[in-house]
Every structure is written in C-alpha cells, then in structure tokens.
PDB file of N, CA and C in Angstrom:
ATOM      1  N   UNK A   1     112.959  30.009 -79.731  1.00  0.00           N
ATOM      2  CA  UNK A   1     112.515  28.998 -80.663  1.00  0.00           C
ATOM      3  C   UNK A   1     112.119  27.715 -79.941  1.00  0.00           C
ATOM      4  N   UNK A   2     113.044  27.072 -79.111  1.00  0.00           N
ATOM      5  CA  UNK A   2     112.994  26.149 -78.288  1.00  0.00           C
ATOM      6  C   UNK A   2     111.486  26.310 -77.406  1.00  0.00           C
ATOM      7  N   UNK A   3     110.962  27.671 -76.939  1.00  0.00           N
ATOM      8  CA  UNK A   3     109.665  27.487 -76.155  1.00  0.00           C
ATOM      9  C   UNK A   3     108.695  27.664 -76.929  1.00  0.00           C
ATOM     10  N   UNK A   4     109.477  28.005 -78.553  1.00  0.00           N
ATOM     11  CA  UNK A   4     107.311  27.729 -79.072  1.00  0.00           C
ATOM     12  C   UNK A   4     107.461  26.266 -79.082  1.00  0.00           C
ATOM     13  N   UNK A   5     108.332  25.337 -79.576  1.00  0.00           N
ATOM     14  CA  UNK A   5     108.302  24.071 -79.890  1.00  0.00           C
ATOM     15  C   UNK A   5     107.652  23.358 -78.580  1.00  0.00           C
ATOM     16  N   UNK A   6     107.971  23.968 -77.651  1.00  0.00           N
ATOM     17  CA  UNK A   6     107.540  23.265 -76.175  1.00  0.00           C
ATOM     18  C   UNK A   6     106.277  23.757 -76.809  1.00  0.00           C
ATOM     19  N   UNK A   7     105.151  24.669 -76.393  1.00  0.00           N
ATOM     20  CA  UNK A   7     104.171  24.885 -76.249  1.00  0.00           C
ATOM     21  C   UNK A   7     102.829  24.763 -77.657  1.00  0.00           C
ATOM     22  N   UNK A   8     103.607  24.306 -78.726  1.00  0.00           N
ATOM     23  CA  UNK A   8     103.130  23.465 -79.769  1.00  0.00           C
ATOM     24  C   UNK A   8     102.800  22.236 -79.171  1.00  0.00           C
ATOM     25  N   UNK A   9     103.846  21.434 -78.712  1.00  0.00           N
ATOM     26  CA  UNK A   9     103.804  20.175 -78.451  1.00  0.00           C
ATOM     27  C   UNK A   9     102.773  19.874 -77.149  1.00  0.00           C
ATOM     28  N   UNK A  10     102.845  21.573 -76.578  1.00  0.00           N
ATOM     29  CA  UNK A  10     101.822  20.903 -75.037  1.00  0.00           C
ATOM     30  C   UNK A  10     100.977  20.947 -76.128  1.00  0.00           C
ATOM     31  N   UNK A  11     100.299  22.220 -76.549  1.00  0.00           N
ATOM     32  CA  UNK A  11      99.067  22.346 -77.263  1.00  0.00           C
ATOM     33  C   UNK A  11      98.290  20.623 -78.120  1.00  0.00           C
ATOM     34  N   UNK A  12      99.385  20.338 -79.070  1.00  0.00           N
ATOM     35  CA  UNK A  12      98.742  19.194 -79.303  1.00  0.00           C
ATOM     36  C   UNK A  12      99.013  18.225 -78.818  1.00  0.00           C
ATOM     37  N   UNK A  13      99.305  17.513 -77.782  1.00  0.00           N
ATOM     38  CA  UNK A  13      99.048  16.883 -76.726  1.00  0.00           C
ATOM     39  C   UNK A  13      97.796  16.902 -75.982  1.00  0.00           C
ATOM     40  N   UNK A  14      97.465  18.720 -75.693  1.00  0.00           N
ATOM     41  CA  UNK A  14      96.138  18.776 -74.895  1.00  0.00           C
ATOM     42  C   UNK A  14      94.833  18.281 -75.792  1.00  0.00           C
ATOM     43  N   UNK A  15      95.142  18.440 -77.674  1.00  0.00           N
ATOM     44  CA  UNK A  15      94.215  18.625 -77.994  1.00  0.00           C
ATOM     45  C   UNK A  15      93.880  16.872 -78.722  1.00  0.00           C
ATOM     46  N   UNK A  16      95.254  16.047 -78.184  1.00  0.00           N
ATOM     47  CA  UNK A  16      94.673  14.674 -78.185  1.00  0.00           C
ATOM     48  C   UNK A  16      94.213  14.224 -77.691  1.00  0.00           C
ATOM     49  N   UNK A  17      94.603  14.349 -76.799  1.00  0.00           N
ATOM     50  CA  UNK A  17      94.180  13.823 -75.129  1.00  0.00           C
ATOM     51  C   UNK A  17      93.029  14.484 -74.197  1.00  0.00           C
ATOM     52  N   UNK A  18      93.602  15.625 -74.234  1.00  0.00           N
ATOM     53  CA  UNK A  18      91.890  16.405 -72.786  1.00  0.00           C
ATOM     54  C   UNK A  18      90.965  17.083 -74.176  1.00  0.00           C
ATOM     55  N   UNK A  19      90.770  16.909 -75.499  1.00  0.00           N
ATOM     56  CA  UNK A  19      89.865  17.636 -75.859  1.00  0.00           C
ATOM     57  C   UNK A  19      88.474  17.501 -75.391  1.00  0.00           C
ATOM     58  N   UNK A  20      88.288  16.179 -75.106  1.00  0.00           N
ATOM     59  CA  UNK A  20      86.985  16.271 -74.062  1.00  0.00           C
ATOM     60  C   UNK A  20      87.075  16.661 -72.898  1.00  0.00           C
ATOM     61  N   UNK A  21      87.981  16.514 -71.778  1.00  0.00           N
ATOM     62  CA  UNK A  21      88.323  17.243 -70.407  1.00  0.00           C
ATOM     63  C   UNK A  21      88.048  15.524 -69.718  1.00  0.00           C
ATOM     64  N   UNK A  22      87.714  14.692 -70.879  1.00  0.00           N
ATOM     65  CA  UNK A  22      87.803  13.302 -69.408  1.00  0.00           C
ATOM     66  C   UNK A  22      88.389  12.243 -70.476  1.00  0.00           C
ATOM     67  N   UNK A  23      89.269  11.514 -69.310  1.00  0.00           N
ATOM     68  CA  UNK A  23      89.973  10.500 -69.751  1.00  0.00           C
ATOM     69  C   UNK A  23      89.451   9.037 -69.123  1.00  0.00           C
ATOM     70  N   UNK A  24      89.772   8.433 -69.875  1.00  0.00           N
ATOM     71  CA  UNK A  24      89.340   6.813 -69.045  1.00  0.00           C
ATOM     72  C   UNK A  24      91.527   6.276 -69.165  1.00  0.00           C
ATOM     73  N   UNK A  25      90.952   5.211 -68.573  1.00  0.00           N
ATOM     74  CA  UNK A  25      92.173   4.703 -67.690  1.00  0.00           C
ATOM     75  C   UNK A  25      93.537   4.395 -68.985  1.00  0.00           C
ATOM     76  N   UNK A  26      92.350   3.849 -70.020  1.00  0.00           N
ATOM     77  CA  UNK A  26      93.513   3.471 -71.274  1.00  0.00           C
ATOM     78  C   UNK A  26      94.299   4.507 -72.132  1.00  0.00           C
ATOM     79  N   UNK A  27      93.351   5.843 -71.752  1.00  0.00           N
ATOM     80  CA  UNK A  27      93.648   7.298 -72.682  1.00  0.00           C
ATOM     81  C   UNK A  27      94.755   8.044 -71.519  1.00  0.00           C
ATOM     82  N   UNK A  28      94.453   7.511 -70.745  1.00  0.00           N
ATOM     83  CA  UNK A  28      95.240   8.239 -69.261  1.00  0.00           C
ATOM     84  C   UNK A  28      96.936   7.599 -69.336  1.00  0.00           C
ATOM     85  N   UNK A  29      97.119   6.175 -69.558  1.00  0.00           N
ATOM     86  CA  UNK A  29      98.338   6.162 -69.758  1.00  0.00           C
ATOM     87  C   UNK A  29      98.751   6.078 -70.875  1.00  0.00           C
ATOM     88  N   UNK A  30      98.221   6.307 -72.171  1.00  0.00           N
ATOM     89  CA  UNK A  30      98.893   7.091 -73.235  1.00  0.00           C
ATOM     90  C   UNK A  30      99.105   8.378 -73.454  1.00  0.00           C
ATOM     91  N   UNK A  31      97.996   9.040 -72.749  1.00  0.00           N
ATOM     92  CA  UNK A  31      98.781  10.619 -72.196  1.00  0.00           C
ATOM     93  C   UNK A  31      99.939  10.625 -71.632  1.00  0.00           C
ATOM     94  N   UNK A  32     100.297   9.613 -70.698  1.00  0.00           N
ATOM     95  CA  UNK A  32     101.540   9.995 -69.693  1.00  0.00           C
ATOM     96  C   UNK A  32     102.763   9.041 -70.783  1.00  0.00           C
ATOM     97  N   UNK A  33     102.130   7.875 -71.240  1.00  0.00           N
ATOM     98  CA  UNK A  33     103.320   7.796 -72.211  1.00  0.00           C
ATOM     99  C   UNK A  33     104.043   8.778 -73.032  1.00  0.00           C
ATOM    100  N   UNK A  34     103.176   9.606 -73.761  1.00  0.00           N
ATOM    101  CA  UNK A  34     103.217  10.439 -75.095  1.00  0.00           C
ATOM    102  C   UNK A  34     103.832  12.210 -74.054  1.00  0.00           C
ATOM    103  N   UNK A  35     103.426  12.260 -72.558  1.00  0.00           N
ATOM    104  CA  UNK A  35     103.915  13.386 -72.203  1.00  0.00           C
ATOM    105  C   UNK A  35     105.355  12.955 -71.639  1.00  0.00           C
ATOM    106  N   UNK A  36     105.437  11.689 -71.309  1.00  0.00           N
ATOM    107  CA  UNK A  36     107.159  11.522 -70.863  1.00  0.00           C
ATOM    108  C   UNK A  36     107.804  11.207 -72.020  1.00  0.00           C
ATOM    109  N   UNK A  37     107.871  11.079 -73.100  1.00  0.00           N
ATOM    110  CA  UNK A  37     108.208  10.867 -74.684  1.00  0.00           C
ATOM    111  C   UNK A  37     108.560  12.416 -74.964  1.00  0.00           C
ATOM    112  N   UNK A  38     107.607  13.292 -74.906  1.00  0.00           N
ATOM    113  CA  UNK A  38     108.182  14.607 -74.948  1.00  0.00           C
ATOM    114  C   UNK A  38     109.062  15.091 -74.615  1.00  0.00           C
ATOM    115  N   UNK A  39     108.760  14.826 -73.021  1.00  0.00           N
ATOM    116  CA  UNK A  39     109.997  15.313 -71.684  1.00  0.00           C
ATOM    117  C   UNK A  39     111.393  14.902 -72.222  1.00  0.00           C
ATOM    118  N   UNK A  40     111.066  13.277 -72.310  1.00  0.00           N
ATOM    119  CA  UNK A  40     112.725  13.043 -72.812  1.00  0.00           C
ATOM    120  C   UNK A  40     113.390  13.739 -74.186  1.00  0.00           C
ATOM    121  N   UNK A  41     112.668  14.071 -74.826  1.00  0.00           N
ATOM    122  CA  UNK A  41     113.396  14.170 -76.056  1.00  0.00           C
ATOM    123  C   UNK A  41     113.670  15.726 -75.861  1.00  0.00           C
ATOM    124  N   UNK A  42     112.876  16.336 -74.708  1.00  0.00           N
ATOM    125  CA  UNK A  42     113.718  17.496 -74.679  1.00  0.00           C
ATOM    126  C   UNK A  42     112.494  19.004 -75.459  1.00  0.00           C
ATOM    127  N   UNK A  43     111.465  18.218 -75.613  1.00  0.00           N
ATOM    128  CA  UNK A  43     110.424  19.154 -76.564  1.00  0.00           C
ATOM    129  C   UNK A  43     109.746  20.039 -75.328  1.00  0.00           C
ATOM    130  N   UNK A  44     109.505  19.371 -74.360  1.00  0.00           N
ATOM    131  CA  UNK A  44     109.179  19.795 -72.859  1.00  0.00           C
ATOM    132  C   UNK A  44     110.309  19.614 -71.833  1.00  0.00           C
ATOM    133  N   UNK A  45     109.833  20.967 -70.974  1.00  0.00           N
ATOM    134  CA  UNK A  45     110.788  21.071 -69.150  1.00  0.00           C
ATOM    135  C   UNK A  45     110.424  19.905 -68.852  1.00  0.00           C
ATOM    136  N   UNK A  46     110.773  19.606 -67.810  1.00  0.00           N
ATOM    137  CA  UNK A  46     110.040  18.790 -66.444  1.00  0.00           C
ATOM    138  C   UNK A  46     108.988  19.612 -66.085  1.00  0.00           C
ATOM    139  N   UNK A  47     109.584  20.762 -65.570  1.00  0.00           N
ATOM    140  CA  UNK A  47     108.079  21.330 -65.384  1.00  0.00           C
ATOM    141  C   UNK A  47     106.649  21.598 -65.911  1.00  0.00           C
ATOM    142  N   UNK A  48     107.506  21.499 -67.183  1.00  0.00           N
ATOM    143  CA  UNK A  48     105.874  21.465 -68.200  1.00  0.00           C
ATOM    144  C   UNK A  48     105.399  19.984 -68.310  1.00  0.00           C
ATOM    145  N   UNK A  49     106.171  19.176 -68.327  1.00  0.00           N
ATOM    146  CA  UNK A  49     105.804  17.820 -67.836  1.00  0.00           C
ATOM    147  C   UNK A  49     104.840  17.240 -66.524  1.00  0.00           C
ATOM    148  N   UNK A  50     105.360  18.555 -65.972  1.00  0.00           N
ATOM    149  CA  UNK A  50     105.207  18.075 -64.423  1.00  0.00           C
ATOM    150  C   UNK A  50     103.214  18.825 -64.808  1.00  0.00           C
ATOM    151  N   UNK A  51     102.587  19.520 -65.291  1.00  0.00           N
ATOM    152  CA  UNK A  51     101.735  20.399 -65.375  1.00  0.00           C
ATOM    153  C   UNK A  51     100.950  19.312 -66.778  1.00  0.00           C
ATOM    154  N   UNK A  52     101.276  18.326 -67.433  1.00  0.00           N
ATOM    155  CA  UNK A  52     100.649  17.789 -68.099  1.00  0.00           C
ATOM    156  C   UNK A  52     100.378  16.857 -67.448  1.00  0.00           C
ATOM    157  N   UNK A  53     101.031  16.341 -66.401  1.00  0.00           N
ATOM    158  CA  UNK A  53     100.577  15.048 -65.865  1.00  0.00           C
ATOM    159  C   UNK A  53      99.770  15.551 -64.364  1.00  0.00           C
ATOM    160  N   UNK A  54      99.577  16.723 -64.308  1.00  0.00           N
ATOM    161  CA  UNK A  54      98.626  17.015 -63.505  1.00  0.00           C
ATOM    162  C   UNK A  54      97.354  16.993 -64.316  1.00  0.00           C
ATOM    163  N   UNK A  55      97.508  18.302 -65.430  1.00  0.00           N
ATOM    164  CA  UNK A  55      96.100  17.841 -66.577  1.00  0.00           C
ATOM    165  C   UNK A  55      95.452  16.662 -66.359  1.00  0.00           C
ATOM    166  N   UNK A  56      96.148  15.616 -67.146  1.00  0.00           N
ATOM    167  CA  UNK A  56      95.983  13.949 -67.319  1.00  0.00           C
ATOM    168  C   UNK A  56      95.380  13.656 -66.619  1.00  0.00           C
ATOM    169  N   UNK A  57      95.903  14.045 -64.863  1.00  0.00           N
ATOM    170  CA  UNK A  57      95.324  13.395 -63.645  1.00  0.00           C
ATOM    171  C   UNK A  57      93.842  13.986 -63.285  1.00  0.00           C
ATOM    172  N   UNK A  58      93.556  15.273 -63.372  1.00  0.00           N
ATOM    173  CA  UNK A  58      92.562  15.781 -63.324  1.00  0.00           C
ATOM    174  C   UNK A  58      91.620  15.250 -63.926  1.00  0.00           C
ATOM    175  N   UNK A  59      91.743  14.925 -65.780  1.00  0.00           N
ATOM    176  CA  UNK A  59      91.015  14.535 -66.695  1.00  0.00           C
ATOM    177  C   UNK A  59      90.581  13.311 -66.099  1.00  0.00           C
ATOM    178  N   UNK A  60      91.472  12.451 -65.638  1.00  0.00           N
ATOM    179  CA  UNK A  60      91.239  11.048 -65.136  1.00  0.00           C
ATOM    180  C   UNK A  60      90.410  11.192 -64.042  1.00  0.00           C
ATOM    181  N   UNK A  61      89.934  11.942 -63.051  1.00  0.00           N
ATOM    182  CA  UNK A  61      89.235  12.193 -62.060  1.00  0.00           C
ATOM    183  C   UNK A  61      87.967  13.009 -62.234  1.00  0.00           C
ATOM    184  N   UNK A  62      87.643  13.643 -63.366  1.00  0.00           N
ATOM    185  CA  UNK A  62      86.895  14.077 -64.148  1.00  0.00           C
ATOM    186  C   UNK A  62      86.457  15.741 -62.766  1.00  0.00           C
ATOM    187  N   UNK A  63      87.714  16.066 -62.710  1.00  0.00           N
ATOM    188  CA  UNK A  63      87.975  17.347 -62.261  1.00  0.00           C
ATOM    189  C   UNK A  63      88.293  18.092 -63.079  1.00  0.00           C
ATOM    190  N   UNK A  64      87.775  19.791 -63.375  1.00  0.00           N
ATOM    191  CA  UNK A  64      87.789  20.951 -64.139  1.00  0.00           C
ATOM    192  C   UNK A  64      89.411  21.610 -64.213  1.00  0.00           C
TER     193      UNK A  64
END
C-alpha cells in the first residue's frame, strides 16, 4: 500500500513539474521544495527522492 502511495505521489509531482521536460530556476526550486516535503512526510524513500531531484536537475539543464 505504502509503494503505490509513493509512486502516485512521484507520478504527480512529475506531472507538475517536468510535464514539459524543462524547468526554469523558479519551477526548479519548487520541485525540490514539494519533492523534500514528500521525503519528509514519509510518502517517498530517499531514494526516490534522490531520483526526483535528479529529474528536476536534468529538467533544469534542459537534458532528456
């Protein structure tokens, strides 16, 4: 139960944030706000944390 809730929460996360695949600087740290908000509360691993804030970073570099 606990890993669909994780992978809901990546899902709409991805689909606030990378639905275009590029971020500018102000969308970039409300991604990482809204993905360490997750982390803490326990909705996400670290590791899945750790894999959204790679996303983020990519998006921010306007890498695929």
């Amino acid at each position: 139960m606990e890993d669909r809730k994780g992978a809901v929460a990546i899902l709409q996360w991805r689909a606030t944030f990378l639905g275009e695949g590029v971020l500018q600087e102000e969308a970039y740290d409300q991604a990482l706000m809204a993905a360490d908000r997750l982390e803490q509360s326990g909705a996400v691993s670290a590791g899945e944390w750790l894999q959204m804030v790679r996303q983020a970073n990519a998006a921010l570099l306007h890498q695929p």
